[in-house]
Protein backbone atom coordinates (compact mmCIF):
# COMPACT_ATOMS: atom_id res chain seq x y z
CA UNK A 1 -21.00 -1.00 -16.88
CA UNK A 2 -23.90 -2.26 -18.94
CA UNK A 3 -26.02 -0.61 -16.93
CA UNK A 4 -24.46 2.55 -17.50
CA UNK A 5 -23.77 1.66 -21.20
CA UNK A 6 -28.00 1.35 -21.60
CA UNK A 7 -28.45 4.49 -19.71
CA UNK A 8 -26.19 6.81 -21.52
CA UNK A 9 -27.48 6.20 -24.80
CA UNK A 10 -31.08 5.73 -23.61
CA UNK A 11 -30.73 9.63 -22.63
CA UNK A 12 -28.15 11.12 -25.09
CA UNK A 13 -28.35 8.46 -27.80
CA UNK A 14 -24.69 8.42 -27.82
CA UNK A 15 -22.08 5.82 -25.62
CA UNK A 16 -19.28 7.90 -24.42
CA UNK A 17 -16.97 5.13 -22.59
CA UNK A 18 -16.42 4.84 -19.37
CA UNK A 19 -15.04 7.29 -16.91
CA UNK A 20 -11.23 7.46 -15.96
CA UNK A 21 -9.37 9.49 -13.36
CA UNK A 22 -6.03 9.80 -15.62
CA UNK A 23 -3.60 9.12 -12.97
CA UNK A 24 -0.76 7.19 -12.21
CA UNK A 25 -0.62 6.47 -8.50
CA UNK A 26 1.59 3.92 -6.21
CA UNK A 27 1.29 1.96 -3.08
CA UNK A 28 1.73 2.93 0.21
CA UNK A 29 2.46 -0.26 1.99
CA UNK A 30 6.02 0.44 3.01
CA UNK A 31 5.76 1.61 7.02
CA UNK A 32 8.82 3.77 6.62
CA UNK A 33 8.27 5.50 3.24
CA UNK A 34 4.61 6.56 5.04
CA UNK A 35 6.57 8.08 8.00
CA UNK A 36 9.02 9.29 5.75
CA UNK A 37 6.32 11.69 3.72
CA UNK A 38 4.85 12.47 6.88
CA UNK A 39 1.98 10.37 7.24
CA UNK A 40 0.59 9.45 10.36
CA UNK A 41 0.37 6.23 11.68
CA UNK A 42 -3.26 5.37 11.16
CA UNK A 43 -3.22 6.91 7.76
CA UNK A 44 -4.03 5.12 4.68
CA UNK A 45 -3.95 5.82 1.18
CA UNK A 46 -1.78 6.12 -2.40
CA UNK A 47 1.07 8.20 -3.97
CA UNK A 48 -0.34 10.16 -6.89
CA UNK A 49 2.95 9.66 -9.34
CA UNK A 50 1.71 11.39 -12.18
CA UNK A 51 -1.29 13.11 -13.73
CA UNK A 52 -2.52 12.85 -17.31
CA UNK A 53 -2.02 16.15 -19.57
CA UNK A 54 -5.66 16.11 -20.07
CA UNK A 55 -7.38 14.39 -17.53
CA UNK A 56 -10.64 15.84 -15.30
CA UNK A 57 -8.57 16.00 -12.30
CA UNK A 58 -5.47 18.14 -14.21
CA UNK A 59 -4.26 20.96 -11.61
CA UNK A 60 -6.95 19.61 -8.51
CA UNK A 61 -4.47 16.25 -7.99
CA UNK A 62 -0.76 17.05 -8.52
CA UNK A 63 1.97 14.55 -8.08
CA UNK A 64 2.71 13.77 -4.67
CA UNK A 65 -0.34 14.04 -3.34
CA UNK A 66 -1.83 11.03 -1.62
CA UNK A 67 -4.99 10.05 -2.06
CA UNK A 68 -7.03 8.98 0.67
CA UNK A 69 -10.84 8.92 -0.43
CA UNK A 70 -13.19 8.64 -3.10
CA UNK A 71 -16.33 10.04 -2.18
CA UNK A 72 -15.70 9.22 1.69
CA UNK A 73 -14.33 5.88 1.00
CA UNK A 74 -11.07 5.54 2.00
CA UNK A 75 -8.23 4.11 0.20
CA UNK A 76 -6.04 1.16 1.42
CA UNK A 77 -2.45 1.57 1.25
CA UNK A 78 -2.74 -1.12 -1.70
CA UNK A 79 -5.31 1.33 -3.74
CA UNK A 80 -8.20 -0.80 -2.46
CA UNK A 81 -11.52 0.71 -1.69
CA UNK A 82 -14.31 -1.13 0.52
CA UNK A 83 -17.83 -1.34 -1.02
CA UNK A 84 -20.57 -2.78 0.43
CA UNK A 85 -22.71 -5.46 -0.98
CA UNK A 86 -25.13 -8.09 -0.03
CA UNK A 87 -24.15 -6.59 3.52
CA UNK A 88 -20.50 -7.79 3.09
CA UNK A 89 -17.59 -5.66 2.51
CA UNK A 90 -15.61 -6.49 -1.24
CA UNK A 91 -12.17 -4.76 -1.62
CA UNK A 92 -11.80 -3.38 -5.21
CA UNK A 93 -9.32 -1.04 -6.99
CA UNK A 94 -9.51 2.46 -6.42
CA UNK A 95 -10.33 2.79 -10.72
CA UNK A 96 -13.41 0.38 -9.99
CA UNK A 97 -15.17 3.09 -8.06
CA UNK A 98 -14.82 5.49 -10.50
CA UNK A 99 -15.60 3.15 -13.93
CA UNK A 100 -18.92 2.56 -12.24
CA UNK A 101 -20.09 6.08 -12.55
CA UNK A 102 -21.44 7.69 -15.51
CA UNK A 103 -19.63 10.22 -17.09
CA UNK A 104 -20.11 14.18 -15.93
CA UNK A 105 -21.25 12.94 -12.22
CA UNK A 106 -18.72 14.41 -9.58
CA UNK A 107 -16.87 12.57 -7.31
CA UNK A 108 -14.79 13.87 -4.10
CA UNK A 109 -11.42 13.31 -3.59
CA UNK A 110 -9.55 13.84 -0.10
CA UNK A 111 -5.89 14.12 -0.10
CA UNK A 112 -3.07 15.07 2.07
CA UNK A 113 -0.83 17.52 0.38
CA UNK A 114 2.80 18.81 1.42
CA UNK A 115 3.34 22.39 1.59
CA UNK A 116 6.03 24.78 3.11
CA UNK A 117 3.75 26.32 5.33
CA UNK A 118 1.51 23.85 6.85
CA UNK A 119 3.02 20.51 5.93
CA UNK A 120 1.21 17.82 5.09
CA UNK A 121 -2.85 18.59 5.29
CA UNK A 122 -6.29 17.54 3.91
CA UNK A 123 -7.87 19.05 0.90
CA UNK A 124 -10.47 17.96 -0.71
CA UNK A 125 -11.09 18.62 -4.41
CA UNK A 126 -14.64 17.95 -6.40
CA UNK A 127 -14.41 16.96 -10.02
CA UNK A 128 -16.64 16.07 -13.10
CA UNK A 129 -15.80 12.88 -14.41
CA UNK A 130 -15.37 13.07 -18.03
């Protein structure tokens, strides 16, 4: 973050905070609520609960979506993302990922979504963090 701090205002002169998704999201750890939403077996990821009035992601992620990856990392059913370093694998939350990134850069999201006419499927939605 003080990396990021030192480069934002080194090129606008101005620190604009760091960047947040504005979501509320829950686990996925229970077996039978998975199956129950329709998730297969072997996938992973979180309950979007709500979304922020005004956050970046406002209409793109609705509630009851699950999230399954940030920019091709996928999500544990605990929220926790793997990223690599010193050649070892460190779990952190999902909201690490995203903190870490200056504001304005875009980030992908995949997520299954319900509908009535092709039940649960992938989408994948591209925002700019603010």
């Amino acid at each position: 973050i003080l990396q990021l701090f030192l480069e934002e205002v080194e090129k606008n002169g101005t620190w604009g905070g760091v960047s947040e998704l504005g979501i509320v999201a829950r686990s996925l750890e229970c077996d039978s609520y998975r199956a129950y939403i329709g998730m297969e077996e072997s996938a992973t990821g979180i309950l979007i609960s709500e979304v922020a009035p005004l956050a970046a992601v406002r209409g793109k992620i609705l509630p009851g979506d699950v999230l399954t990856h940030i920019d091709s990392l996928g999500v544990s059913n605990e929220g926790k993302v793997p990223v690599s370093t010193r050649g070892q694998n460190v779990y952190l939350h999902y909201e690490a990922v995203l903190t870490c990134k200056p504001k304005g850069s875009t980030t992908v999201f995949s997520l299954l979504r319900k509908s009535e006419e092709r039940g649960l499927h992938v989408i994948h939605v591209s925002v700019e963090l603010s």
